[in-house]
Protein backbone atom coordinates (compact mmCIF):
# COMPACT_ATOMS: atom_id res chain seq x y z
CA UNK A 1 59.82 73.18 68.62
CA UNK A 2 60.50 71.38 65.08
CA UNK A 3 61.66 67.77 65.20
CA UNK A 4 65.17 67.21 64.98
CA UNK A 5 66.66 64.80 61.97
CA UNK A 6 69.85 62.92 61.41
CA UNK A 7 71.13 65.86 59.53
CA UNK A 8 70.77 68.25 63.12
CA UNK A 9 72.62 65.66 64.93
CA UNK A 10 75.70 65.88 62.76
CA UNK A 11 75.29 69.45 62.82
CA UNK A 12 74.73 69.37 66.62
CA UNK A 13 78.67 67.24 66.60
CA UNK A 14 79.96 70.34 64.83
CA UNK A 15 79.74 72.63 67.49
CA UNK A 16 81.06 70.26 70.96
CA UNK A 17 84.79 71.19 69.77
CA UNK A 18 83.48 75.00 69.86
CA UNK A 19 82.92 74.74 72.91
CA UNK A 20 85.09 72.41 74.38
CA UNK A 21 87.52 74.85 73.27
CA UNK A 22 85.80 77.94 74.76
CA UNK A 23 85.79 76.00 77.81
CA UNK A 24 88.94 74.97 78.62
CA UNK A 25 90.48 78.98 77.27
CA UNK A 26 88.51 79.63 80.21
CA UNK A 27 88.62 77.04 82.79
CA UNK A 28 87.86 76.73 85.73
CA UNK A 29 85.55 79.39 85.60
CA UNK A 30 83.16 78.49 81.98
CA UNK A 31 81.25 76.06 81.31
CA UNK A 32 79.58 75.69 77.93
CA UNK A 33 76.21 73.78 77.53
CA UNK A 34 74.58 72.53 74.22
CA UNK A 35 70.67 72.65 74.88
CA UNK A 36 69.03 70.06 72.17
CA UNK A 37 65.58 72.46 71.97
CA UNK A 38 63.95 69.39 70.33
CA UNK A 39 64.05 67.08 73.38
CA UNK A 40 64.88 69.95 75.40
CA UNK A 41 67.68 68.11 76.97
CA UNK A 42 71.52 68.96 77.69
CA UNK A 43 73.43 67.49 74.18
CA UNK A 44 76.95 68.03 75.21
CA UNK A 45 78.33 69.91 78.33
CA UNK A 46 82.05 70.98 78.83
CA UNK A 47 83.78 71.91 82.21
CA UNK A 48 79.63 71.26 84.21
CA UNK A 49 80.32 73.60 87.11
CA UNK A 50 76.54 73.27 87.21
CA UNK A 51 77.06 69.42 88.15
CA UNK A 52 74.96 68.79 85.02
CA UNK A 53 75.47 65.71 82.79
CA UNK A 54 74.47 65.39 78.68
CA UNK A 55 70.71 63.86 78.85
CA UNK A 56 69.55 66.30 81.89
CA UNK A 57 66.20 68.36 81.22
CA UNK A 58 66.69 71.63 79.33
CA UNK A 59 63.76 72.89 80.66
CA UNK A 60 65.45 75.12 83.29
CA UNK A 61 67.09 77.01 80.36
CA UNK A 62 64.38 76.83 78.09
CA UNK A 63 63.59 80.41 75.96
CA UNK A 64 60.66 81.79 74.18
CA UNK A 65 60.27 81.83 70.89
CA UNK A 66 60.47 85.42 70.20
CA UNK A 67 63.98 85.17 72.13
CA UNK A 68 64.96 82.36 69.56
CA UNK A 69 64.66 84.42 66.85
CA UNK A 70 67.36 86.73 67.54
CA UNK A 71 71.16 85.53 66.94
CA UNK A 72 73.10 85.75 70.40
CA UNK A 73 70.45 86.30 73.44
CA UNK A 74 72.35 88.05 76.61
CA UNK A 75 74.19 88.90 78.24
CA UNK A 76 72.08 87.91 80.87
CA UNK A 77 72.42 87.14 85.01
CA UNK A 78 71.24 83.53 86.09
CA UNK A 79 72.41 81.86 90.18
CA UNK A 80 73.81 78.11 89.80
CA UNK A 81 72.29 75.96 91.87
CA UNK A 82 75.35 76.27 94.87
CA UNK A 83 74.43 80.34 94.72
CA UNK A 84 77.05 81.20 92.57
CA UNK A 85 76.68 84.10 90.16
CA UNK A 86 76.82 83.23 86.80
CA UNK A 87 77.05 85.48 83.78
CA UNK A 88 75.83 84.12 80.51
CA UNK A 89 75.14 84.24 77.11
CA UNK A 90 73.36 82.20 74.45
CA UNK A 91 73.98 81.64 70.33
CA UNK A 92 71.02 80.11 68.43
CA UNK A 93 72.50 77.01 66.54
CA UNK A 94 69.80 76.85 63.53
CA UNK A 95 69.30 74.49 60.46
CA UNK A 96 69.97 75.03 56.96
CA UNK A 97 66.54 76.35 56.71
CA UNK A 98 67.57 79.12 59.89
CA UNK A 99 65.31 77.12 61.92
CA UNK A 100 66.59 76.85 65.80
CA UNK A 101 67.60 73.80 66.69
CA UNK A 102 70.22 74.08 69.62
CA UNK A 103 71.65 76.69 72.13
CA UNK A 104 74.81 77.03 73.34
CA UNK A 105 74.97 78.63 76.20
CA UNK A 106 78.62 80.05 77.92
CA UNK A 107 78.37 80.61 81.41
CA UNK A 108 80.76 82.38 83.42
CA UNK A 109 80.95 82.28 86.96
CA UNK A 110 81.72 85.32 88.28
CA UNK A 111 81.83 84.74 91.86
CA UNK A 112 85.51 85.31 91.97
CA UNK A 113 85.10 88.49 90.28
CA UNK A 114 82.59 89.30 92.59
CA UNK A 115 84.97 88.79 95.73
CA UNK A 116 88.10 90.04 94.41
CA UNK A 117 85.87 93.22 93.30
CA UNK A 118 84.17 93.44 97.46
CA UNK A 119 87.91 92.84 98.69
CA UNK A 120 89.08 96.11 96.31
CA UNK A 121 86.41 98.11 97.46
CA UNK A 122 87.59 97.37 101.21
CA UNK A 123 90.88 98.33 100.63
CA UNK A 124 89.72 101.43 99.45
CA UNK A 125 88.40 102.80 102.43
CA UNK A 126 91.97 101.72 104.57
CA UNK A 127 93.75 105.19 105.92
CA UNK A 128 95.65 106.73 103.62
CA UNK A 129 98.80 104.80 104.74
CA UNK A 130 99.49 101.94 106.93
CA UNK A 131 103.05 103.64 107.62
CA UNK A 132 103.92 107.17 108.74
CA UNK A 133 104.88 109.48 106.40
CA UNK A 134 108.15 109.89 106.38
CA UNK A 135 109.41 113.47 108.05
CA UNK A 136 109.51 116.07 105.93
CA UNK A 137 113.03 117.58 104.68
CA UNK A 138 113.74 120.42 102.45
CA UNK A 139 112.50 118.81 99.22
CA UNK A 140 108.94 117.66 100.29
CA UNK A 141 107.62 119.88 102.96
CA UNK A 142 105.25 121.41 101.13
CA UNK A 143 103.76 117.74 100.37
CA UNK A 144 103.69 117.35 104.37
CA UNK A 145 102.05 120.91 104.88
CA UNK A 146 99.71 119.93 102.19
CA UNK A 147 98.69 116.52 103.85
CA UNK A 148 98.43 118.35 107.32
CA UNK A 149 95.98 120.78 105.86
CA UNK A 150 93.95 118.57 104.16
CA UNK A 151 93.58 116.28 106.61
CA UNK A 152 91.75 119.01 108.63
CA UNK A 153 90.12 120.57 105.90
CA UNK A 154 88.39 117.03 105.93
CA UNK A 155 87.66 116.99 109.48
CA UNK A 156 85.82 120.55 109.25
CA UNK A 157 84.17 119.68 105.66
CA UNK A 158 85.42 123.50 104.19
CA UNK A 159 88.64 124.75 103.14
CA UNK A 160 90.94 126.45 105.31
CA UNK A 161 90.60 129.70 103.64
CA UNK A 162 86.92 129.52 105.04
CA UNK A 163 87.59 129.20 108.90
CA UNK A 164 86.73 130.97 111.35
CA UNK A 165 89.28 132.19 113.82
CA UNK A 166 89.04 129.56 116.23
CA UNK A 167 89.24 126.44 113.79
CA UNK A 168 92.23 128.71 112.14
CA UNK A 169 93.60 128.88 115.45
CA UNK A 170 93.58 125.23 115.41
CA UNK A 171 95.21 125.08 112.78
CA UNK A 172 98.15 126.87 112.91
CA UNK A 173 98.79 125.16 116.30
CA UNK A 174 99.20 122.09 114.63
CA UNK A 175 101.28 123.62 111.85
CA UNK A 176 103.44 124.86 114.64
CA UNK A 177 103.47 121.48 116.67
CA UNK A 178 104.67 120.00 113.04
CA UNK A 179 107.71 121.74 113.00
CA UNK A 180 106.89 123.42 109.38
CA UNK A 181 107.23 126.97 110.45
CA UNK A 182 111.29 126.24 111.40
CA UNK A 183 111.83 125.71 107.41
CA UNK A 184 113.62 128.38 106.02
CA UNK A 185 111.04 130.53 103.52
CA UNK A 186 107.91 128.35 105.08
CA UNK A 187 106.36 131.01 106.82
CA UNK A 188 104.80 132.76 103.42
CA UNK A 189 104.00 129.88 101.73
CA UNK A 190 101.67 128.71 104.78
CA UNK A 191 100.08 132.27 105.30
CA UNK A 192 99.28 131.99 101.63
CA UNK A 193 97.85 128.12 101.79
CA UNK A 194 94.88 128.74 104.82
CA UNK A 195 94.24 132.35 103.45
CA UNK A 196 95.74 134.72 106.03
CA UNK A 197 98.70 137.28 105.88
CA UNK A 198 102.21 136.87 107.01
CA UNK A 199 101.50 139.36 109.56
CA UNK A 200 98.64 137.64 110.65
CA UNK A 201 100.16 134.32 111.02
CA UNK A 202 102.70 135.65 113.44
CA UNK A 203 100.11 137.14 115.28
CA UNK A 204 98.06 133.37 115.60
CA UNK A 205 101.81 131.86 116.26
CA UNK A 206 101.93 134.34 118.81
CA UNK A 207 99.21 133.42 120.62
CA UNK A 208 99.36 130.01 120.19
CA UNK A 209 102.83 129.88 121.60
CA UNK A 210 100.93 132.15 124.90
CA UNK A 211 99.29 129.32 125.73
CA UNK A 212 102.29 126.63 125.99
């Protein structure tokens, strides 16, 4: 690494408001750390969620050379030292000559993210609704017939145009249990949704209601 002057340390002075700045836009959750890659100790640190303090090694961050000559390294994954996942990414501070002298690195803890995202992806696998649907009236029974079909169309793994005469059975006893067939102009509209006739469907009805 090339020696650092008196001239790097002023410029090193330019960049703590940088990231002071970065930091507290994003506090709690950023921290921004000014690696000195001459001593290859922390220069300046703002909001430390990694408990570190300006003086402590570098050498747990240190880079290669062939990553110092690129301009922003990252985004990259690294684990703070409580397990927390951090997201980061590092600018190249370099010298008038576009030597590197300094990194700043930004790191983000994501942990929150990372919670809030498992707690979504819970949520998505609740039942459709923690309250009953409410009963259908002349405006929305096709939504409930649609729901009640659907839901066994799941169960089977096929559409209802597809069963067989027992699973259609089935079906149309539930239809029937669900009060849909007393709507006015329902009948049709049913026949038409799992794939049978009218006639049919008053046939099934028939002897589903044989059974009772």
């Amino acid at each position: 690494m090339p020696k650092k002057t008196k001239h790097d340390q002023q410029k090193f002075a330019a960049y703590f408001p940088i990231a002071d700045a970065i930091a507290t836009l994003f506090r709690p959750h950023v921290e921004v750390v000014i690696h000195d890659l001459s001593s290859l100790k922390v220069a300046h640190i703002a909001n430390p969620i990694s408990k570190r303090r300006v003086g402590d090694s570098s050498v747990a961050d240190q880079v290669s050379e062939d990553s110092l000559a690129q301009q922003v390294i990252g985004p990259y994954r690294k684990v703070n030292k409580d397990g927390r996942n951090m997201r980061s990414v590092t600018a190249v501070i370099r010298d008038i000559d576009q030597q590197p002298i300094a990194m700043m690195c930004i790191n983000f803890d994501v942990s929150t993210l990372e919670r809030v995202r498992d707690e979504m992806s819970a949520l998505a696998f609740l039942p459709e609704s923690l309250e009953p649907h409410a009963p259908f009236f002349h405006d929305n029974w096709r939504q409930s017939l649609e729901r009640l079909v659907q839901s066994i169309e799941r169960e089977q793994g096929m559409p209802a145009k597809s069963f067989n005469s027992g699973l259609r059975l089935a079906l149309i006893e539930k239809i029937s249990g669900s009060g849909l067939l007393s709507v006015r102009n329902a009948p049709p509209v049913i026949a038409e949704r799992i794939g049978i006739s009218r006639a049919a469907l008053y046939k099934y009805l028939k002897e589903v209601r044989s059974c009772v």
